[in-house]
C-alpha atoms as a PDB file:
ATOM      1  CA  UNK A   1      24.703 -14.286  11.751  1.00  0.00           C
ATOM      2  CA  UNK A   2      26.267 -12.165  14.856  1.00  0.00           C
ATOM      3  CA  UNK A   3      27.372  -9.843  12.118  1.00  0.00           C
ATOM      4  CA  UNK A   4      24.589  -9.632   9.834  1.00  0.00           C
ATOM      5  CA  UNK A   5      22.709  -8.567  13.162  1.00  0.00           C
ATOM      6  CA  UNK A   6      24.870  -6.319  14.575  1.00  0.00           C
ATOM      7  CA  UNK A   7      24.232  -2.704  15.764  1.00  0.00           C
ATOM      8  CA  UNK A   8      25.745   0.207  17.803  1.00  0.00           C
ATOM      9  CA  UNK A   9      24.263   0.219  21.165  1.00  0.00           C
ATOM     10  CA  UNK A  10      25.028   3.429  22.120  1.00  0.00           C
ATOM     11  CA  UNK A  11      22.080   4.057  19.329  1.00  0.00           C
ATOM     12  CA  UNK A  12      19.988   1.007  19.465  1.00  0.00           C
ATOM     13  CA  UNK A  13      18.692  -1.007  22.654  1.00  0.00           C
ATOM     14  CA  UNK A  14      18.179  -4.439  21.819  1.00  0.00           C
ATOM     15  CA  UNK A  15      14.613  -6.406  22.884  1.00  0.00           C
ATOM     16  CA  UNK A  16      14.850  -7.725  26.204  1.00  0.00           C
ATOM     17  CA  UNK A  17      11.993  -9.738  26.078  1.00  0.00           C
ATOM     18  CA  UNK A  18      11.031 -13.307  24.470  1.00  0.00           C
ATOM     19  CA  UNK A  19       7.178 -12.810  24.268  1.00  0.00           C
ATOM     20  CA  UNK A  20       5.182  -9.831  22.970  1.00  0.00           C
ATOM     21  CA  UNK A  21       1.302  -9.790  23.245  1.00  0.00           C
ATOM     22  CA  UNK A  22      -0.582  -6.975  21.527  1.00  0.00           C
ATOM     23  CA  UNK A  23      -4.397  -5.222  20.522  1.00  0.00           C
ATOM     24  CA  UNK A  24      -3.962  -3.322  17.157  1.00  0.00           C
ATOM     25  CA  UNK A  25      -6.403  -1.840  14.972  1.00  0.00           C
ATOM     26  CA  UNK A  26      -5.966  -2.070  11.122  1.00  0.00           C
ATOM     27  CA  UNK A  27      -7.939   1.119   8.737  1.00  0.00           C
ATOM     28  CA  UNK A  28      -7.413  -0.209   4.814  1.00  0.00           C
ATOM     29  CA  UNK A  29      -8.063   2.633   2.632  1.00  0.00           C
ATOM     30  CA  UNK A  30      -7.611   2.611  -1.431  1.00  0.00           C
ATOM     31  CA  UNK A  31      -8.573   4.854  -4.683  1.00  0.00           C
ATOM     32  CA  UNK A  32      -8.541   4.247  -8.469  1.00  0.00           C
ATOM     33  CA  UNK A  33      -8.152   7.344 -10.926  1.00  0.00           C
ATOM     34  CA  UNK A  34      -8.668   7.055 -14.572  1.00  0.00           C
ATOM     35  CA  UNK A  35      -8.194   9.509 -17.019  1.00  0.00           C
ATOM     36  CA  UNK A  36      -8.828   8.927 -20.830  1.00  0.00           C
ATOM     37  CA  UNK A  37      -6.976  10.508 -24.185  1.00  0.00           C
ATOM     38  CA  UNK A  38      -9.727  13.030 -24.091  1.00  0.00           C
ATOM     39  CA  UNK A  39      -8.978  14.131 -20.430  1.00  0.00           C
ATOM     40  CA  UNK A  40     -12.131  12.863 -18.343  1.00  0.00           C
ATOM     41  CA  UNK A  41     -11.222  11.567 -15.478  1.00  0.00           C
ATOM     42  CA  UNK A  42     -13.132   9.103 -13.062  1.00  0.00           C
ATOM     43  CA  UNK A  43     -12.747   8.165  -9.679  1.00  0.00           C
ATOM     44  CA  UNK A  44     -13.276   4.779  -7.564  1.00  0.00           C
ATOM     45  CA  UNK A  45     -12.944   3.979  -3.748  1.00  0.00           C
ATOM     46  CA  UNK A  46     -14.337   1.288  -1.939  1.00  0.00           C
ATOM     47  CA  UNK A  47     -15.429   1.568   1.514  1.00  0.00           C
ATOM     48  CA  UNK A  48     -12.647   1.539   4.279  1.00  0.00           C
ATOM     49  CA  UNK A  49     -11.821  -1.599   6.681  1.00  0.00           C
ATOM     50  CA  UNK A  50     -11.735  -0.987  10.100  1.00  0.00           C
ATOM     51  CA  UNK A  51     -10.544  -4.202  11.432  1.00  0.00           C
ATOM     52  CA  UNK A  52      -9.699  -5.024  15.480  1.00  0.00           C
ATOM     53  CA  UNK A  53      -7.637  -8.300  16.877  1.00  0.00           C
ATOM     54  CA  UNK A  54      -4.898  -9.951  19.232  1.00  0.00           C
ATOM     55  CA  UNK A  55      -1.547 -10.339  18.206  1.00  0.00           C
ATOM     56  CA  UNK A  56       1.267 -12.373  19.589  1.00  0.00           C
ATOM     57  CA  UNK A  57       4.896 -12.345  19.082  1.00  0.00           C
ATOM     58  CA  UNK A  58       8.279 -14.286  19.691  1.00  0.00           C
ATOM     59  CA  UNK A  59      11.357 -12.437  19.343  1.00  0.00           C
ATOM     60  CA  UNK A  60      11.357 -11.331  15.658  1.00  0.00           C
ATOM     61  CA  UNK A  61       7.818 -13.490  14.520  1.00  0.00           C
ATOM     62  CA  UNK A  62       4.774 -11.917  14.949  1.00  0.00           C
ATOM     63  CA  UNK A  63       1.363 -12.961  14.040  1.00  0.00           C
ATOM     64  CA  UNK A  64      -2.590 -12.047  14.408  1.00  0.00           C
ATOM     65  CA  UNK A  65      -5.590 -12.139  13.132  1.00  0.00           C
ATOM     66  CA  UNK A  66      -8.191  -8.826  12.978  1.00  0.00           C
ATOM     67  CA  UNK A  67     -12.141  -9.177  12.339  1.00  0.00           C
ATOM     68  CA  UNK A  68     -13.388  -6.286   9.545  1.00  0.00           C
ATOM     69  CA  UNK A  69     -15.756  -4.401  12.017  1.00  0.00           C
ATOM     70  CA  UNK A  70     -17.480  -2.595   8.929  1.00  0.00           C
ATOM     71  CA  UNK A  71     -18.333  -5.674   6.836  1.00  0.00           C
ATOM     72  CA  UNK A  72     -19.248  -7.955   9.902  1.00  0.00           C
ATOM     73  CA  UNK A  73     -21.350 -10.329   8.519  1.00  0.00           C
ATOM     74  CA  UNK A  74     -22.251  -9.341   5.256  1.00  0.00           C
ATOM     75  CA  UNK A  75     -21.665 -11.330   1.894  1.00  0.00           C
ATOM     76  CA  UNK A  76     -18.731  -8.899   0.987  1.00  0.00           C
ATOM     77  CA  UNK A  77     -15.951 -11.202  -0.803  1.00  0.00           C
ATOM     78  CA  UNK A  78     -12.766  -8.705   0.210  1.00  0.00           C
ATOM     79  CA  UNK A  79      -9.332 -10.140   1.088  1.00  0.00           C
ATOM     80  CA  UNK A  80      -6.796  -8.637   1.991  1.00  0.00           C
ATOM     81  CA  UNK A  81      -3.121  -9.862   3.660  1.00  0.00           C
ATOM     82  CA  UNK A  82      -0.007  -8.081   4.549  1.00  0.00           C
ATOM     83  CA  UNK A  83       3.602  -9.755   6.014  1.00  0.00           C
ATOM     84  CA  UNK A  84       6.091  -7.509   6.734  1.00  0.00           C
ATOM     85  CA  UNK A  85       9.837  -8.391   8.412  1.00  0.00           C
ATOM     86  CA  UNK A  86      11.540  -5.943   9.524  1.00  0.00           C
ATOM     87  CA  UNK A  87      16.027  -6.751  10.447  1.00  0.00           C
ATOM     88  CA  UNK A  88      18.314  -4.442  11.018  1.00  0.00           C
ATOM     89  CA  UNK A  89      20.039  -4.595   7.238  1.00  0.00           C
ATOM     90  CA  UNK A  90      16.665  -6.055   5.334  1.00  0.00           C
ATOM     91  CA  UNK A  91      12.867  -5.425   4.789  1.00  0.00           C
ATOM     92  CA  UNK A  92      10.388  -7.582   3.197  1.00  0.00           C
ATOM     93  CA  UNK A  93       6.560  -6.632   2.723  1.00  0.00           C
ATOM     94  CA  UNK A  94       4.460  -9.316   0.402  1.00  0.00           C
ATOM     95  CA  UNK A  95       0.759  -8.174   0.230  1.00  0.00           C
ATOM     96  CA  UNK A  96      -2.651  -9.380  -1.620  1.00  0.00           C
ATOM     97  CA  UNK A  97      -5.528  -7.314  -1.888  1.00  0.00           C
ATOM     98  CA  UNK A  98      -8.347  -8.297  -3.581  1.00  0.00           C
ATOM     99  CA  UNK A  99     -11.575  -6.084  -3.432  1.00  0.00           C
ATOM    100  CA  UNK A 100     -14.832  -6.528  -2.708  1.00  0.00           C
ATOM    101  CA  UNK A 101     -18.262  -5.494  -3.907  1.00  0.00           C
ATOM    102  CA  UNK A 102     -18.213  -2.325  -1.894  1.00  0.00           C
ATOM    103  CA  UNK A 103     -16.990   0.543  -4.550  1.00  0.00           C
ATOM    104  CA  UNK A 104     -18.473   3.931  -5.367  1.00  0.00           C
ATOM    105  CA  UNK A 105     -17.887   6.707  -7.327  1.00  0.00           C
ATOM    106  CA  UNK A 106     -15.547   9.176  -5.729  1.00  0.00           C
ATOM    107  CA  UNK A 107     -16.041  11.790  -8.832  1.00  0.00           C
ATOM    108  CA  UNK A 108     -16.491  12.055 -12.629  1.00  0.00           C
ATOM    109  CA  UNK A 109     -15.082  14.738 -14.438  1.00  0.00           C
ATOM    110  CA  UNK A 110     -16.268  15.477 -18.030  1.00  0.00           C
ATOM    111  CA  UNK A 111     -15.291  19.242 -18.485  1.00  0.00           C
ATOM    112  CA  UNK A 112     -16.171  22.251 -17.050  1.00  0.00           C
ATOM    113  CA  UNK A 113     -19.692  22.521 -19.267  1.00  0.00           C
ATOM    114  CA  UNK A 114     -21.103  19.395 -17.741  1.00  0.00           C
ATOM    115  CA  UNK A 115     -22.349  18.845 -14.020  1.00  0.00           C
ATOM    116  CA  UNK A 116     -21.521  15.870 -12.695  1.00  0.00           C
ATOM    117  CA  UNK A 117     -22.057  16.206  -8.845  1.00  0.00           C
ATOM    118  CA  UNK A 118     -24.840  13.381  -8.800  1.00  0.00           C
ATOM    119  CA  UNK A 119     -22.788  10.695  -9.295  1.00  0.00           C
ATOM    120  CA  UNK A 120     -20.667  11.903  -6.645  1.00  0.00           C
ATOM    121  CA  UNK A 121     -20.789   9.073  -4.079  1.00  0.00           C
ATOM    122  CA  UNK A 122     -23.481   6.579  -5.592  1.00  0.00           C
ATOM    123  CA  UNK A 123     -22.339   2.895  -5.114  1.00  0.00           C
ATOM    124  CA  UNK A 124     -21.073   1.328  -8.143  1.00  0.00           C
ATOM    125  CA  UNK A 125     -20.794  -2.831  -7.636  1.00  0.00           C
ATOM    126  CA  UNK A 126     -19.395  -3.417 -10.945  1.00  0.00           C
ATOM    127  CA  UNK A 127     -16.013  -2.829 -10.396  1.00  0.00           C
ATOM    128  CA  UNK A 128     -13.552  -5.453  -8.875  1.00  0.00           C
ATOM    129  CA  UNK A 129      -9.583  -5.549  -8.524  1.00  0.00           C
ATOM    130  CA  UNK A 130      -6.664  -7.244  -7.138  1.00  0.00           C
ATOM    131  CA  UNK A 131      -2.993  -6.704  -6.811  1.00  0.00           C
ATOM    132  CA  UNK A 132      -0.334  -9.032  -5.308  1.00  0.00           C
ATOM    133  CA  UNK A 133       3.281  -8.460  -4.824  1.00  0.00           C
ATOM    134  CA  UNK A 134       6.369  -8.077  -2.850  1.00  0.00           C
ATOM    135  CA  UNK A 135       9.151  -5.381  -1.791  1.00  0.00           C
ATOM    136  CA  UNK A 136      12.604  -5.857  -0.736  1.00  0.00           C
ATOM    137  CA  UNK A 137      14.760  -3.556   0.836  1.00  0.00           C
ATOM    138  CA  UNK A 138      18.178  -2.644   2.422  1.00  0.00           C
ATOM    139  CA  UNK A 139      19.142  -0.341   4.936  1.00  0.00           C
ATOM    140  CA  UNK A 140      22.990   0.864   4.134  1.00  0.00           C
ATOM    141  CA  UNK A 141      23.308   2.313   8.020  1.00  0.00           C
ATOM    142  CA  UNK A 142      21.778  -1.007   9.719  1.00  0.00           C
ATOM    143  CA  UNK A 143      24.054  -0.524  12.705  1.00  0.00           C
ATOM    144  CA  UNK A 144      22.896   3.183  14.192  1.00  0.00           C
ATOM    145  CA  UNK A 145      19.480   3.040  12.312  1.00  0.00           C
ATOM    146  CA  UNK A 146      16.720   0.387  13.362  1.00  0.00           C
ATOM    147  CA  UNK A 147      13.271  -0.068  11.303  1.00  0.00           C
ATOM    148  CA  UNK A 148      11.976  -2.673  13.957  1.00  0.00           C
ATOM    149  CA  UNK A 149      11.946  -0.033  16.650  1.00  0.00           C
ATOM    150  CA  UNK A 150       9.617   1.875  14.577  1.00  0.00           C
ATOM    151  CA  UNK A 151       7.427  -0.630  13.152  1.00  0.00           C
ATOM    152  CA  UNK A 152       7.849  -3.626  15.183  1.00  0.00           C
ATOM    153  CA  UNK A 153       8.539  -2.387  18.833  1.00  0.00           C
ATOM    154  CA  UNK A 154      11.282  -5.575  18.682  1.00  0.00           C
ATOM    155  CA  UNK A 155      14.211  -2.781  19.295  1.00  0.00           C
ATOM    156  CA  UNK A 156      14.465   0.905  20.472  1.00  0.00           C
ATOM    157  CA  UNK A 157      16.099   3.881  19.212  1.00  0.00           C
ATOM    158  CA  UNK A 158      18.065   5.511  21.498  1.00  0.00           C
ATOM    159  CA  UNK A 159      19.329   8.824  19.430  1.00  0.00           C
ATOM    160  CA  UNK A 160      18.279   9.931  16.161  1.00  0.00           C
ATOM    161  CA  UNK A 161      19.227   8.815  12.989  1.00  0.00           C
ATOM    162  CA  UNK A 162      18.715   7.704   9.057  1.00  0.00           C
ATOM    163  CA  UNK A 163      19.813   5.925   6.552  1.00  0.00           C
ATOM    164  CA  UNK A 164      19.825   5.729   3.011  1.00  0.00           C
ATOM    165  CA  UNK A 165      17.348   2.675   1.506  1.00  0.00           C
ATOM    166  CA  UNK A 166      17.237   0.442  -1.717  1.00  0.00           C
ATOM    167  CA  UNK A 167      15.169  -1.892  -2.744  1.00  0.00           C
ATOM    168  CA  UNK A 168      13.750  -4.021  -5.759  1.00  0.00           C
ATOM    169  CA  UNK A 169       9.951  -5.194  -5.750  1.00  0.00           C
ATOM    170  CA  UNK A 170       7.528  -6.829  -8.036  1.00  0.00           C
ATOM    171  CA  UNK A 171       3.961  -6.463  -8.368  1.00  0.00           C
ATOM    172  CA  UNK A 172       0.536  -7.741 -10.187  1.00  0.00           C
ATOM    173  CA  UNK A 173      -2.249  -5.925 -11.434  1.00  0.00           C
ATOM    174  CA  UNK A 174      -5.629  -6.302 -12.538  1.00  0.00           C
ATOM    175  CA  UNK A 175      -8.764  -3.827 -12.581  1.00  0.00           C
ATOM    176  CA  UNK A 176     -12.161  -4.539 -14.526  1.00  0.00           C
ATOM    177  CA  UNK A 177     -14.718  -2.378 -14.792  1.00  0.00           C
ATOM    178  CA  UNK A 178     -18.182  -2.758 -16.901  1.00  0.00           C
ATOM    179  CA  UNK A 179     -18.530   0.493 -18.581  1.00  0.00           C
ATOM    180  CA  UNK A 180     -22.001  -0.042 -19.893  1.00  0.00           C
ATOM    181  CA  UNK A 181     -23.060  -0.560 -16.550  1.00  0.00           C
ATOM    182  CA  UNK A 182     -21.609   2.997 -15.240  1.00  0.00           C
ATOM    183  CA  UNK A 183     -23.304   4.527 -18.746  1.00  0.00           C
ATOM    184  CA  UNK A 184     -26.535   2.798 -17.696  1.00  0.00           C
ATOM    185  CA  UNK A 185     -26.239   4.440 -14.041  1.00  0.00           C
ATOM    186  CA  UNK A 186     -25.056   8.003 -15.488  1.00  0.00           C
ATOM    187  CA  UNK A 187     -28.112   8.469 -17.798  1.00  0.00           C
ATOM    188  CA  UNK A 188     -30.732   8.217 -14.721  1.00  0.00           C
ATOM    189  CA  UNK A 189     -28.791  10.368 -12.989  1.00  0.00           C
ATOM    190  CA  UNK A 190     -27.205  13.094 -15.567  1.00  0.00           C
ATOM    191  CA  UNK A 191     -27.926  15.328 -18.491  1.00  0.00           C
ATOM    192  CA  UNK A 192     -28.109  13.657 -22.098  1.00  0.00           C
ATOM    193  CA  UNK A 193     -25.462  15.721 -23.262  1.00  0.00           C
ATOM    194  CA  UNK A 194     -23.252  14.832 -20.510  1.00  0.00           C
ATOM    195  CA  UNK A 195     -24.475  10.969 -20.844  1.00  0.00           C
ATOM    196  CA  UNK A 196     -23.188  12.069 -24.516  1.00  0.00           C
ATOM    197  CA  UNK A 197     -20.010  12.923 -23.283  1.00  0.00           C
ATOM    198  CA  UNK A 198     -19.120   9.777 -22.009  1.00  0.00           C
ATOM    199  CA  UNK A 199     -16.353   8.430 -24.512  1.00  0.00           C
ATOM    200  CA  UNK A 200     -16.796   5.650 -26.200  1.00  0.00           C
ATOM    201  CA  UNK A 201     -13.175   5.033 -25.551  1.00  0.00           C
ATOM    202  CA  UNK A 202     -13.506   4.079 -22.453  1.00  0.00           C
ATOM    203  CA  UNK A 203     -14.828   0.092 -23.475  1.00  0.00           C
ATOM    204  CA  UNK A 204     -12.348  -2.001 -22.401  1.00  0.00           C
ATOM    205  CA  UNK A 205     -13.634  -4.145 -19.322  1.00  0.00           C
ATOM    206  CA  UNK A 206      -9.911  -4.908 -17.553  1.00  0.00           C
ATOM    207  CA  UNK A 207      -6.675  -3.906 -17.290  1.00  0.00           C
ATOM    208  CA  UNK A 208      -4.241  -6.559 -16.622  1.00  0.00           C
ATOM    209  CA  UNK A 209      -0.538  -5.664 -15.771  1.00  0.00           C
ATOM    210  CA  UNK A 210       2.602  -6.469 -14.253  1.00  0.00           C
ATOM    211  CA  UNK A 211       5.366  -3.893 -12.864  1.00  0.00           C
ATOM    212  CA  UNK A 212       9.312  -4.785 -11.664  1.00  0.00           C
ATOM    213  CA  UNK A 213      10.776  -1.408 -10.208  1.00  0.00           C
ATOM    214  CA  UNK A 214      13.879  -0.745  -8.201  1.00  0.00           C
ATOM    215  CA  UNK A 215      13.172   1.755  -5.466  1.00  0.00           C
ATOM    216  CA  UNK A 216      15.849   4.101  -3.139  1.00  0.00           C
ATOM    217  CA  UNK A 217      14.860   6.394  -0.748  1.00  0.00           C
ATOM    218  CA  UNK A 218      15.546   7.970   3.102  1.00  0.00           C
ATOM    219  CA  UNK A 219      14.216   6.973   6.064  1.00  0.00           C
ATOM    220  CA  UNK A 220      15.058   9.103   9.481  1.00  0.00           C
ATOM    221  CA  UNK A 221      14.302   8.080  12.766  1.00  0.00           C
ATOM    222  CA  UNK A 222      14.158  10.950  15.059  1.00  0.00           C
ATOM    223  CA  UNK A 223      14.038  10.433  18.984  1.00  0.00           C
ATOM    224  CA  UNK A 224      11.813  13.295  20.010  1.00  0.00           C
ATOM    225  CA  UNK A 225      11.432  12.927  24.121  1.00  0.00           C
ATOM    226  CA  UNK A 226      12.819  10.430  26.200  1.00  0.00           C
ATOM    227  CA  UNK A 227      10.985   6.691  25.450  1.00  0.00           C
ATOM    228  CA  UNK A 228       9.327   8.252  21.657  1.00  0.00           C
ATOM    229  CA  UNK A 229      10.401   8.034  18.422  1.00  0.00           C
ATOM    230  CA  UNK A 230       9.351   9.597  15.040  1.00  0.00           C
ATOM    231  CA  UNK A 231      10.021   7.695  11.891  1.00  0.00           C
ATOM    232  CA  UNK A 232       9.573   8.916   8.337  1.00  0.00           C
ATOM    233  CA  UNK A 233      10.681   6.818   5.147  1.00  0.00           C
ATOM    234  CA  UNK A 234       9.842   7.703   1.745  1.00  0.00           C
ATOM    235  CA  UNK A 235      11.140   5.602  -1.659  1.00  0.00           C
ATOM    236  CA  UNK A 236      10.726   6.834  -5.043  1.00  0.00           C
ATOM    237  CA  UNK A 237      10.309   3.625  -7.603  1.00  0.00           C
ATOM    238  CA  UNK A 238      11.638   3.599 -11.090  1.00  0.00           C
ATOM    239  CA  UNK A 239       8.668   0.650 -12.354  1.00  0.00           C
ATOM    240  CA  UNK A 240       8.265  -1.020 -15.722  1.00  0.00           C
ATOM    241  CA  UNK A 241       5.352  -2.303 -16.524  1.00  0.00           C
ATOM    242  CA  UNK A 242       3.603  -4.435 -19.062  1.00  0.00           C
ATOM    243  CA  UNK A 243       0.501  -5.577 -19.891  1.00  0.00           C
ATOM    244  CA  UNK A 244      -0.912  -8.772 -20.181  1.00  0.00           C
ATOM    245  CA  UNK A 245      -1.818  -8.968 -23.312  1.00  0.00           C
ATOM    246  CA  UNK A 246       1.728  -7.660 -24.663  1.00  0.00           C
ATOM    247  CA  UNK A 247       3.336 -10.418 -22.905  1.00  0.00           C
ATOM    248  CA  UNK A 248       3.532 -13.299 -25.750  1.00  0.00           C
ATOM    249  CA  UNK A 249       5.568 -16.194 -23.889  1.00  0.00           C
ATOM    250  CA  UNK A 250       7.739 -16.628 -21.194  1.00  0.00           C
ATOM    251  CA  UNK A 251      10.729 -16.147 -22.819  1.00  0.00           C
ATOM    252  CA  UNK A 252      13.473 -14.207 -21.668  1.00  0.00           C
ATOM    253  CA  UNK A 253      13.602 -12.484 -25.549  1.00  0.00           C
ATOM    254  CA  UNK A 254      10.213 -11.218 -24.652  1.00  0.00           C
ATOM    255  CA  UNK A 255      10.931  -9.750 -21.389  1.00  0.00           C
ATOM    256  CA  UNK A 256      14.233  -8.005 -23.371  1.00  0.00           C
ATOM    257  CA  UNK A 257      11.671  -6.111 -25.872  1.00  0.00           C
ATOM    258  CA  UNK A 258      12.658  -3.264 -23.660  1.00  0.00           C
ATOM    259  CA  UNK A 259      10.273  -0.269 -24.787  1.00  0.00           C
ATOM    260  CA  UNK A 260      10.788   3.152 -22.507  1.00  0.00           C
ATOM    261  CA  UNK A 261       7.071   4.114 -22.693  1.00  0.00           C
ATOM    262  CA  UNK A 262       6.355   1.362 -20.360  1.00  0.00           C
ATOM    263  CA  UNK A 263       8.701   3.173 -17.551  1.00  0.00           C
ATOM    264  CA  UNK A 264       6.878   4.843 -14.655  1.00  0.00           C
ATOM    265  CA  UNK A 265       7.351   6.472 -11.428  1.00  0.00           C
ATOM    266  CA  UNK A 266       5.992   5.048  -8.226  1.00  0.00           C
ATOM    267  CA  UNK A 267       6.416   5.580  -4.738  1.00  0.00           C
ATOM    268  CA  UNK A 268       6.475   4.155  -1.033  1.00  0.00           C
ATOM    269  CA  UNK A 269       5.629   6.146   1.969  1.00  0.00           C
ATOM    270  CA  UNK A 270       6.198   4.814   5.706  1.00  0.00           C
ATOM    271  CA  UNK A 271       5.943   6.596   8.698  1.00  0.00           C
ATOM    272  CA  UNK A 272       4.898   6.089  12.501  1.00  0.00           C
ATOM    273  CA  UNK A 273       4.853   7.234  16.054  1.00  0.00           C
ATOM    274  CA  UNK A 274       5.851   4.727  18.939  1.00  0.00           C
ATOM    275  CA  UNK A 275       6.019   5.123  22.822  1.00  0.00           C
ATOM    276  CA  UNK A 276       8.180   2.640  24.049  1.00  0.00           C
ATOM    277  CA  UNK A 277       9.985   1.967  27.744  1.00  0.00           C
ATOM    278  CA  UNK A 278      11.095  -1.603  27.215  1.00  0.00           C
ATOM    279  CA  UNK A 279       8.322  -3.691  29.055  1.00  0.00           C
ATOM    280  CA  UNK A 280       4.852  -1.795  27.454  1.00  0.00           C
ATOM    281  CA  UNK A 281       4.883   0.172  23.832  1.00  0.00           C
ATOM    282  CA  UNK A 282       2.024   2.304  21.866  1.00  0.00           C
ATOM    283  CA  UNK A 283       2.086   3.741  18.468  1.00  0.00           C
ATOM    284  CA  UNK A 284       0.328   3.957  15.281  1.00  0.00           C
ATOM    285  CA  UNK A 285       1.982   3.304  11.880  1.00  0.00           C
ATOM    286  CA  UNK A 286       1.349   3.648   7.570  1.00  0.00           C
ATOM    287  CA  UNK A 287       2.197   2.253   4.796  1.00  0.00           C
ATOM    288  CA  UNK A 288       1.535   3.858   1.629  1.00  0.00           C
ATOM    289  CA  UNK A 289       1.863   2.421  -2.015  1.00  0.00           C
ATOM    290  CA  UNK A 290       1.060   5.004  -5.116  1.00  0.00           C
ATOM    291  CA  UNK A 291       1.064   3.291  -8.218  1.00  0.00           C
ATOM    292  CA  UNK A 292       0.522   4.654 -12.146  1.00  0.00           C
ATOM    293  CA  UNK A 293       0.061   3.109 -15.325  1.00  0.00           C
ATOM    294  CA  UNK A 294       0.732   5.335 -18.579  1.00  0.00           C
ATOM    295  CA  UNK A 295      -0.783   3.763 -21.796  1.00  0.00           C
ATOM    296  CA  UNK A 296      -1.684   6.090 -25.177  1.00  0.00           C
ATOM    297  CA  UNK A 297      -5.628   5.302 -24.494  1.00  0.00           C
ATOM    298  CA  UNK A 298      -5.554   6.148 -20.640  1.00  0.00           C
ATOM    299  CA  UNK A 299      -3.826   6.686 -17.535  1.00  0.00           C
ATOM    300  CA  UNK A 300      -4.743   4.849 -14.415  1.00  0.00           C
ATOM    301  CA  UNK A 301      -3.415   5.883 -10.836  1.00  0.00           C
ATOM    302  CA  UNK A 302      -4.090   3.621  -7.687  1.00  0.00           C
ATOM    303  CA  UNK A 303      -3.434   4.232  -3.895  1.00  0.00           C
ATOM    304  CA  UNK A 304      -3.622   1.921  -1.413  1.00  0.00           C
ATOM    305  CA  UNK A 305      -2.345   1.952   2.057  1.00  0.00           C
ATOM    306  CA  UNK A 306      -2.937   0.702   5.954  1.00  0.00           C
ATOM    307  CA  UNK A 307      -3.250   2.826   9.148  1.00  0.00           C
ATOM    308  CA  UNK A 308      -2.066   0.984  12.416  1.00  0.00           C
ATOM    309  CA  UNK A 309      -2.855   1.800  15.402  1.00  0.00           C
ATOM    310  CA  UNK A 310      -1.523  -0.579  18.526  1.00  0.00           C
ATOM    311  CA  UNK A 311      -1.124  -1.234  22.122  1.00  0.00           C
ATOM    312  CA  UNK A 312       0.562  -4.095  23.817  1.00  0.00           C
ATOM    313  CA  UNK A 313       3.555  -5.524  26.126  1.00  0.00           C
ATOM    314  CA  UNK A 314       6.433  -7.396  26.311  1.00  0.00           C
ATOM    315  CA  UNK A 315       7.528 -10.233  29.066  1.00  0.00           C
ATOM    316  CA  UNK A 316       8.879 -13.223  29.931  1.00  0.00           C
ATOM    317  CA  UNK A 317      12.556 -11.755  29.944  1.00  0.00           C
ATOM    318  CA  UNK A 318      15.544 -12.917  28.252  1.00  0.00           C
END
């Protein structure tokens, strides 16, 4: 364990506190894009989260709980968890998001010949999705480079430096979306020959999927000014992805009907900016997942990521 913890001090300062208390304020932003075979493209967002709460923390665990400011009170049925650990050699995020009735429509884009600015921003309730999963990660230069002092205060970085990362991850998809009831909403609002021009391709109600990628990347911390630090980590994922429906059993001879169409590239995007002087630390924090599905009907492209931003101390000393 002394090993698999290990780091170079004349890099990294090691927590020299037990106890960590903490006020941090979560933003939870996400888009859909779907394009069809005949190139129209539409575009979903729900309304961000701006959620506010305490947070505790012993040595590496760290827990809270934030109230959604924006959907205080109402009936919306949006959930949405994130765990991340960061060590010194290993990350882990697990997530579930599932979305609420809160969606609208970012854009629809039918051709040059047809206006479509009307539907720009009109809420859209029938529209609901979910995705669950996990990522896993190594850092190669654990000893000189330290991902808890930029996104868990738990260390500092004491000169700059990177490291190379690689990971494996798994996730779960599923989008539905009632297409009659977007027709329905586009023909009081647009022309009948763009209502026209709606294709009739675009029927199916859900698309179901699942995705196992392996991911490398960089991530550099760079110690700007005395008690600051700058991180930036970016992973490009090679995912393959199936759907549902072409999933037949469980069986390993299904999962072996390797077909290269089903490959696509994904990515992960960290970054932050932490003041830290041992006893009190600030910062704000992302996390950014971008995520596409390639099929011969359609092409679907979803982004999803939090905002931190944070302010707490540490005590009771070691």
């Amino acid at each position: 364990m002394r090993n698999f913890s290990s780091i170079d001090t004349s890099y990294i300062e090691p927590q020299h506190y037990n106890w960590a208390a903490m006020v941090q304020n979560t933003n939870t932003f996400e888009s859909y894009h779907i394009r069809n075979k005949n190139g129209h493209e539409y575009f979903f967002s729900p309304d961000p989260s701006y959620k506010l709460g305490p947070y505790f923390g012993w040595r590496w665990v760290f827990l809270g709980y934030t109230v959604d400011l924006v959907h205080l009170g109402a009936s919306d049925k949006k959930q949405d968890f994130n765990l991340s650990l960061y060590s010194n050699q290993i990350g882990v995020d697990l997530f579930y998001r599932k979305s609420g009735n809160d969606y609208h429509i970012a854009g629809i884009d039918l051709g040059k010949k047809f206006d479509t600015s009307a539907m720009k921003n009109v809420d859209f309730k029938d529209l609901s999705s979910s995705i669950k999963g996990f990522n896993l990660y190594y850092i190669f230069n654990h000893r000189k480079f330290s991902y808890p002092a930029a996104y868990a205060q738990s260390t500092r970085q004491k000169r700059s430096c990177g490291s190379v990362i690689a990971g494996i991850g798994y996730t779960k998809h599923s989008l539905n979306i009632n297409w009659t009831s977007l027709k329905e909403l586009a023909s009081s609002r647009l022309s009948t020959e763009a209502v026209a021009e709606l294709d009739s391709s675009m029927t199916f109600s859900n698309i179901d999927y699942s995705a196992y990628n392996i991911s490398g990347g960089y991530a550099y911390n760079w110690v700007f000014a005395r008690n600051f630090l700058f991180d930036i980590s970016a992973q490009a994922c090679l995912a393959y992805k199936r759907a549902t429906n072409e999933v037949k059993s469980s069986n390993l001879k299904d999962f072996l009907d390797f077909d290269f169409r089903n490959l696509n590239i994904d990515g992960i995007v960290r970054s932050s900016v932490v003041w830290n002087n041992n006893r009190w630390f600030a910062g704000c924090s992302s996390v950014w997942q971008f995520i596409t599905y390639h099929r011969k009907e359609f092409y679907t492209n979803n982004i999803f990521g939090n905002l931190y931003f944070y302010v707490g101390f540490n005590f009771g000393k070691r």
